[in-house]
Protein backbone atom coordinates (compact mmCIF):
# COMPACT_ATOMS: atom_id res chain seq x y z
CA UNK A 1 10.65 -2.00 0.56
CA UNK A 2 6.54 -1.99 0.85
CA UNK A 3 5.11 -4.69 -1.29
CA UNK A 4 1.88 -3.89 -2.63
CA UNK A 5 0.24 -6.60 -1.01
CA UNK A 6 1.41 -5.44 2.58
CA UNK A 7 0.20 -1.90 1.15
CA UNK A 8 -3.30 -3.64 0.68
CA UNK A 9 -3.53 -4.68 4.35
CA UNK A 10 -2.41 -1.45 5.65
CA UNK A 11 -5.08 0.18 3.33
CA UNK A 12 -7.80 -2.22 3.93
CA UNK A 13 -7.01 -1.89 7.56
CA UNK A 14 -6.92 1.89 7.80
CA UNK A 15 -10.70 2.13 5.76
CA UNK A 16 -8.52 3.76 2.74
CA UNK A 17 -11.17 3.09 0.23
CA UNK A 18 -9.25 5.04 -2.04
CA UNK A 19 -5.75 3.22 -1.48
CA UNK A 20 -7.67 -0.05 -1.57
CA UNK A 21 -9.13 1.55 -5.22
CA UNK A 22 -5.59 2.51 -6.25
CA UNK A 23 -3.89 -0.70 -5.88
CA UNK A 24 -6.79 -2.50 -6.91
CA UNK A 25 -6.44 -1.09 -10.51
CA UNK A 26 -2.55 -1.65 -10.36
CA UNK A 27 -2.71 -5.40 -9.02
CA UNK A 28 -6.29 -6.68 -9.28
CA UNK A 29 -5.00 -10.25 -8.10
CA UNK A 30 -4.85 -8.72 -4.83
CA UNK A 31 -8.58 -8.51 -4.11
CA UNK A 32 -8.21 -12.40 -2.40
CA UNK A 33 -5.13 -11.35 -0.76
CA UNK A 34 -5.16 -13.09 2.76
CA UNK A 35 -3.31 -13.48 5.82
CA UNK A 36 -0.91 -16.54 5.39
CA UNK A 37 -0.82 -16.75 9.37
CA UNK A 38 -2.95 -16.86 12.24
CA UNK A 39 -6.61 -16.57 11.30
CA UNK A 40 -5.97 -16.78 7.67
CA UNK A 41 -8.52 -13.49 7.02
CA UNK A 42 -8.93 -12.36 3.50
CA UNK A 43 -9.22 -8.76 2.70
CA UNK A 44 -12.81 -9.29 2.16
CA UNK A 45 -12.98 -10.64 5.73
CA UNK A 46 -11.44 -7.83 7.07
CA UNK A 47 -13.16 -5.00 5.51
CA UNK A 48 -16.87 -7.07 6.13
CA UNK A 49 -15.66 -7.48 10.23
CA UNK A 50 -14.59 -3.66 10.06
CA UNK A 51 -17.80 -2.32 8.24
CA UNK A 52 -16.28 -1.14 5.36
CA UNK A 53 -18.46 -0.62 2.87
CA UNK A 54 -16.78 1.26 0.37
CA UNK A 55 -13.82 -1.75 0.25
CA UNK A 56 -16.35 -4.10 0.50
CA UNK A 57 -17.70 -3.10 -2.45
CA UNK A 58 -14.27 -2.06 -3.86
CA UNK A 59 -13.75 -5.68 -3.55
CA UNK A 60 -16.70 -7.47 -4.52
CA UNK A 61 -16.47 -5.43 -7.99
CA UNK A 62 -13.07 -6.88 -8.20
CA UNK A 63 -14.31 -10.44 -8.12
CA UNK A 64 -13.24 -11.11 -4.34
CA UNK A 65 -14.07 -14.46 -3.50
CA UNK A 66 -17.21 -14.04 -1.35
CA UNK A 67 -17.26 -17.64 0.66
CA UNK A 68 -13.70 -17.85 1.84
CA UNK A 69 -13.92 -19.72 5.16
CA UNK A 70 -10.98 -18.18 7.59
CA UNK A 71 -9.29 -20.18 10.37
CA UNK A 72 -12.76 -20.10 12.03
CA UNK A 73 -14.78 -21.34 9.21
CA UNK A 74 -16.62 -17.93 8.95
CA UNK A 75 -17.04 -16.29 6.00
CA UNK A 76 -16.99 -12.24 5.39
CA UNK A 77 -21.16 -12.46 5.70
CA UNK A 78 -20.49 -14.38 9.06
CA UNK A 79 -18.41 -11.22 10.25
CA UNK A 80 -21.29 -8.40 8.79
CA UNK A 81 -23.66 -10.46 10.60
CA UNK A 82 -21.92 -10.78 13.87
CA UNK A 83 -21.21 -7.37 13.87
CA UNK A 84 -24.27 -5.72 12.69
CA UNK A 85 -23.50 -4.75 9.68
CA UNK A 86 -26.69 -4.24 7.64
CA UNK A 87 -25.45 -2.35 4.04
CA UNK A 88 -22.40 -5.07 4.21
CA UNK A 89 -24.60 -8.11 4.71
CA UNK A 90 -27.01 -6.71 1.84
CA UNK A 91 -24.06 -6.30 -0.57
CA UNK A 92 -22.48 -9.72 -0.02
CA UNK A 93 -25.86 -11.48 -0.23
CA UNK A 94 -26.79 -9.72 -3.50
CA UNK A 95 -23.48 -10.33 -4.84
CA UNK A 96 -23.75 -13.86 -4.46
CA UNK A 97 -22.66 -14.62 -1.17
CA UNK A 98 -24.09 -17.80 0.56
CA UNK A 99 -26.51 -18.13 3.30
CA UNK A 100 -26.20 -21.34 4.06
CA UNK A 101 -22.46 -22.09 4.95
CA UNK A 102 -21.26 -22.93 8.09
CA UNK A 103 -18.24 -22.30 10.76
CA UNK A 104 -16.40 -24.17 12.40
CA UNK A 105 -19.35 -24.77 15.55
CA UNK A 106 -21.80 -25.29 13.11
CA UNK A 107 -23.80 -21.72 12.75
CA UNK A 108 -24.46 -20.04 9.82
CA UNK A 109 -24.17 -16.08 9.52
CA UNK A 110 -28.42 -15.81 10.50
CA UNK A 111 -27.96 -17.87 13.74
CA UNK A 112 -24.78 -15.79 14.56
CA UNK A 113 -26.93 -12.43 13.97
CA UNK A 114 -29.42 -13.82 16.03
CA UNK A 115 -26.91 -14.77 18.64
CA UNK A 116 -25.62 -11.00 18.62
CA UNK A 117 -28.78 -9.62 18.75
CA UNK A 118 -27.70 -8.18 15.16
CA UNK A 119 -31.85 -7.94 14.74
CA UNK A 120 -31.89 -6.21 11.37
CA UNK A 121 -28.80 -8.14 10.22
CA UNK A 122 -31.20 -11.43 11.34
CA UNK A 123 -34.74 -9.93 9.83
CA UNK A 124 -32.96 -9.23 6.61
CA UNK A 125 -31.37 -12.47 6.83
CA UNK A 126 -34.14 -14.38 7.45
CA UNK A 127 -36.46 -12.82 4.89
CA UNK A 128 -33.86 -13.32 2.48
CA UNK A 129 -33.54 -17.58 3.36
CA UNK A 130 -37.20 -17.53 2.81
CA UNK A 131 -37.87 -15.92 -0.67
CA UNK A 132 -35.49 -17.84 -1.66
CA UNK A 133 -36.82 -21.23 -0.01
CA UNK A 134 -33.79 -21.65 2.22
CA UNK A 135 -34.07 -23.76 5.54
CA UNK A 136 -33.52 -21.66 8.21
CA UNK A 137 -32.44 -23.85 10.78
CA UNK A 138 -28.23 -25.16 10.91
């Protein structure tokens, strides 16, 4: 038997923004659901590395939690900015999400943009440290 949480990774996985939606308004506990292994990714992390905007937002509606350091010490807005994920990175920031936090070597999500060569993941970034008076260096 499928529990609904392993029905949450398979949807979050697969991009089923409607799934995700579904069980989301059956078991809203499930929207910090994480792996209990290996890099101990939330669902949050997951759907931020993947892209996913419409779970990202699923989830950030549901009161994900947006600063959940994984295994790695990065954070879902670590994985849109590594990636290049512009609309993600917006949404976690203006949700709440934090600029300044810090993996395990020590970068925040700007320098690991940077280090990408995300550039408008880093641009928005780095406006976004300075209107709000943020130090911009790790």
């Amino acid at each position: 038997m499928v529990t609904p949480a392993q029905e949450m990774f398979v949807a979050v996985e697969a991009g089923d923004a409607p799934k995700v939606a579904a069980l989301l308004d059956k078991h809203p506990q499930l929207c910090n659901l994480a792996e209990k292994t290996g890099n101990r990714s939330s669902l949050l992390h997951m759907a931020a590395r993947g892209g996913n905007l419409d779970i990202v937002e699923l989830l950030v509606v549901a009161d994900a939690t947006l600063d959940k350091q994984d295994a790695a010490g990065f954070a879902p807005l670590h994985y849109a900015a590594v990636e290049g994920h512009l609309a993600v990175a917006q949404v976690l920031v203006e949700a709440g999400a934090r600029l300044r936090i810090w993996a395990n070597g020590g970068r925040m999500p700007l320098d690991h943009a940077v280090g990408s060569k995300q550039h408008a993941v880093a641009d928005y970034l780095r406006s976004e440290m300075i209107t709000r008076g943020l130090d911009l260096h790790s």
